[in-house]
N, C-alpha and C. Protein backbone atom coordinates (compact mmCIF):
# COMPACT_ATOMS: atom_id res chain seq x y z
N UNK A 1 13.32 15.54 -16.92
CA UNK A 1 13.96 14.28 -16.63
C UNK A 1 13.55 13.29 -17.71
N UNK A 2 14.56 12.26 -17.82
CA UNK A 2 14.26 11.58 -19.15
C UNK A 2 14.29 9.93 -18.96
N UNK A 3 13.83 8.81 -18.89
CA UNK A 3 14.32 7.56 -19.18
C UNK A 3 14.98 7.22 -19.60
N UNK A 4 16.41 6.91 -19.30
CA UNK A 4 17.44 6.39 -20.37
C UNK A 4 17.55 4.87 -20.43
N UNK A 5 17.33 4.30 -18.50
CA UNK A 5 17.24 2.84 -18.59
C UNK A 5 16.37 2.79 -17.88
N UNK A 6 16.18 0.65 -17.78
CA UNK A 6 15.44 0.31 -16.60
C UNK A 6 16.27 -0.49 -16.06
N UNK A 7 15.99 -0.61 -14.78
CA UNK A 7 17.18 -2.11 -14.21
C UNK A 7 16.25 -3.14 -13.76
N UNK A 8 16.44 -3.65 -14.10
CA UNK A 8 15.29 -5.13 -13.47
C UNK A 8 16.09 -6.44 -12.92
N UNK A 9 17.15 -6.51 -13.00
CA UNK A 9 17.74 -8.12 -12.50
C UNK A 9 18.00 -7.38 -10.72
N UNK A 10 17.62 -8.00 -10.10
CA UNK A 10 17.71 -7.92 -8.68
C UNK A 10 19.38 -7.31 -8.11
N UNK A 11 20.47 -8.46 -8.79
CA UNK A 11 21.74 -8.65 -8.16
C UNK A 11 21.82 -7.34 -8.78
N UNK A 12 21.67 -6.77 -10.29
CA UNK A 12 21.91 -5.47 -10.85
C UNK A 12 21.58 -4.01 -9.77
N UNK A 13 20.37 -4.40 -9.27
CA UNK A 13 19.54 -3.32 -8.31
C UNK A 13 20.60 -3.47 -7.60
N UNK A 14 20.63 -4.19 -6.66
CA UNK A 14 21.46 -4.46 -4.87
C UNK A 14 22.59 -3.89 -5.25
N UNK A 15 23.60 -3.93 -6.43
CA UNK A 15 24.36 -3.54 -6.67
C UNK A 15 24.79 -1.78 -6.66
N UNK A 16 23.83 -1.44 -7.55
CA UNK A 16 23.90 0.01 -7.63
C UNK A 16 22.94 0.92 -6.50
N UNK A 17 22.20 0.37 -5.71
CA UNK A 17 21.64 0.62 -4.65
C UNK A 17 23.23 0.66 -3.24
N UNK A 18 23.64 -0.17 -3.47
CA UNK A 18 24.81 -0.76 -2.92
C UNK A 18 26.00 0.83 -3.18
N UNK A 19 26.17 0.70 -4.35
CA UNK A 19 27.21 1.50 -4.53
C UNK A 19 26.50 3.28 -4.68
N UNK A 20 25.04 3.91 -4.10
CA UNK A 20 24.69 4.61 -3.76
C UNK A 20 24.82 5.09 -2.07
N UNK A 21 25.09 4.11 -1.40
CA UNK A 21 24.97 3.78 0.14
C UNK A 21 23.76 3.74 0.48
N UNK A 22 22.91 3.19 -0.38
CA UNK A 22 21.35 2.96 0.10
C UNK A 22 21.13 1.61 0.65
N UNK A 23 20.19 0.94 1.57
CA UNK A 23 19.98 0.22 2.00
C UNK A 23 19.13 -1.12 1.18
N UNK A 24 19.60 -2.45 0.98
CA UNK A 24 19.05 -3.10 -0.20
C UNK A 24 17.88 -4.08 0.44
N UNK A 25 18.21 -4.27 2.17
CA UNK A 25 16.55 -4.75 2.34
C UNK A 25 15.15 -4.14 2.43
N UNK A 26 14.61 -4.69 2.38
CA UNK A 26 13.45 -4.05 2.82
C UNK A 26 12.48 -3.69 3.72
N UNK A 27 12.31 -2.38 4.28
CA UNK A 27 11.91 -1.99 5.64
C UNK A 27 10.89 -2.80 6.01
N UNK A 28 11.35 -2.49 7.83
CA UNK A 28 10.29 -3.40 8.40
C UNK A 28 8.95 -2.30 8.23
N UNK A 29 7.56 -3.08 8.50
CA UNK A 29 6.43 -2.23 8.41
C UNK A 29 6.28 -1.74 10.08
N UNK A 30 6.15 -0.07 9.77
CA UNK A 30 5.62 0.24 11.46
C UNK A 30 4.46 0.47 11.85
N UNK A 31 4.48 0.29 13.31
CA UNK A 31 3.05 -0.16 13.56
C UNK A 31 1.51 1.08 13.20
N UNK A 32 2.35 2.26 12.95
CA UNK A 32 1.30 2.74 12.37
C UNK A 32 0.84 2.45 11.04
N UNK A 33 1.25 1.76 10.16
CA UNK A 33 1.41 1.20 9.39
C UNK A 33 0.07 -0.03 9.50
N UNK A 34 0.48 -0.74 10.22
CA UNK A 34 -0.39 -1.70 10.42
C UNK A 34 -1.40 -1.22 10.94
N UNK A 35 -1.58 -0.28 11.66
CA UNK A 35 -2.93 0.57 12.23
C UNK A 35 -4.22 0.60 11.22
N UNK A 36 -3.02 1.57 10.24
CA UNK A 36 -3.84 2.00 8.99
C UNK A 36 -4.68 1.06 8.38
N UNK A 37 -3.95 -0.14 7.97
CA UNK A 37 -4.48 -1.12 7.24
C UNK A 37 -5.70 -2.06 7.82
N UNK A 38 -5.38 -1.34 8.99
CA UNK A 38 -6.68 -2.61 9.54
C UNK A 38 -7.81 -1.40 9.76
N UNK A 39 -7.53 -0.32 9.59
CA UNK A 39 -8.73 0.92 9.67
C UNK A 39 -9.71 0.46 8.17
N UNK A 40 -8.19 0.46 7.00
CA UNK A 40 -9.11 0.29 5.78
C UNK A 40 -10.13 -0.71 5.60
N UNK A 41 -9.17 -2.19 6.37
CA UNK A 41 -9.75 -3.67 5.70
C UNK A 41 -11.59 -3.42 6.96
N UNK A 42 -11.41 -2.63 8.04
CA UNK A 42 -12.52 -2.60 8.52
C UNK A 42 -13.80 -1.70 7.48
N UNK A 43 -13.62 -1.20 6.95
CA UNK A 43 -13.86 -0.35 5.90
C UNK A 43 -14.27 -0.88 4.80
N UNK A 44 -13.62 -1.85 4.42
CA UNK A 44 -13.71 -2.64 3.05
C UNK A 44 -14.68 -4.50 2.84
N UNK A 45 -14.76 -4.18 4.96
CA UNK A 45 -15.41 -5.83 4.96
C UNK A 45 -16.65 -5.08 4.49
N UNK A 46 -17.63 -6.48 4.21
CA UNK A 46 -18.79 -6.32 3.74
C UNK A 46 -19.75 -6.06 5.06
N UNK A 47 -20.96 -5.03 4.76
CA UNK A 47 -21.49 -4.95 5.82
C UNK A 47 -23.23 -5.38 5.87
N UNK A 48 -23.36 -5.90 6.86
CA UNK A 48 -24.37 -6.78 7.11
C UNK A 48 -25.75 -5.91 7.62
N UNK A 49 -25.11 -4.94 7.76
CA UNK A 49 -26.25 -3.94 7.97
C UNK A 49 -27.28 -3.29 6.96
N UNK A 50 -28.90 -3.54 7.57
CA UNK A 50 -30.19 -3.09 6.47
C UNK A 50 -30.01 -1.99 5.95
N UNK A 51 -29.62 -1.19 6.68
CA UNK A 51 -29.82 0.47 6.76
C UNK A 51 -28.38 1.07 6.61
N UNK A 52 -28.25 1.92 5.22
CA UNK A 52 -27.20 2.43 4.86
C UNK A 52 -26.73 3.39 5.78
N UNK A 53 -25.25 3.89 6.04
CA UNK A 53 -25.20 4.85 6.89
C UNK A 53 -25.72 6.49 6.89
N UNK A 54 -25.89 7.10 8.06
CA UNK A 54 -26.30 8.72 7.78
C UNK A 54 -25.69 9.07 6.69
N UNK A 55 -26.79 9.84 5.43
CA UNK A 55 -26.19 11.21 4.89
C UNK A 55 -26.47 10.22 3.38
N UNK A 56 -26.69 8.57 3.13
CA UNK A 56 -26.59 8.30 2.38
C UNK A 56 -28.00 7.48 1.69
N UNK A 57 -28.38 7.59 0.98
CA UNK A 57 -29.92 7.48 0.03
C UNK A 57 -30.07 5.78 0.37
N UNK A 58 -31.47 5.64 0.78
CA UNK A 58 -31.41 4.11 0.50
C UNK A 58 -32.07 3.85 -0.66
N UNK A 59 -31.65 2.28 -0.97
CA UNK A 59 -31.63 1.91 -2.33
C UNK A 59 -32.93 1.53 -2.74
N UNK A 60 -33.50 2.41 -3.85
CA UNK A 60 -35.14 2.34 -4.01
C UNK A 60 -35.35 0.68 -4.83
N UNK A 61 -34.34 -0.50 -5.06
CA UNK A 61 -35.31 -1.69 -5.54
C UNK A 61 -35.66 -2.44 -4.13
C-alpha cells in the first residue's frame, strides 16, 4: 500500500467519508470505555504510600 494523498480540510473529510456511506460524527464513548479510563487514571494518581507494592525493591536512598 502506498500514500498517494492526505486530506486534511474537515468539509473535504465529511465529504468523502460522506460519499463512502460512513458516518461523519463522532462516536459516543461507551461506558466500558469510561470504566477503563478511570481503572488507568487510578493507576496513574500519585501514591502516598511508604511502602512500595509486593514483588517490588524498595528504594535504597
Amino acid at each position: 500500500m502506498k500514500l498517494v494523498a492526505m486530506i486534511t480540510e474537515p468539509s473535504s473529510i465529511a465529504r468523502f467519508l460522506t460519499a463512502l456511506g460512513e458516518p461523519t460524527d463522532v462516536p459516543a464513548r461507551s461506558s466500558s470505555a469510561d470504566a477503563a479510563a478511570a481503572v488507568l487514571e487510578e493507576h496513574r494518581a500519585p501514591s502516598h504510600r511508604s511502602d512500595p507494592p509486593n514483588g517490588y525493591p524498595k528504594d535504597p536512598t
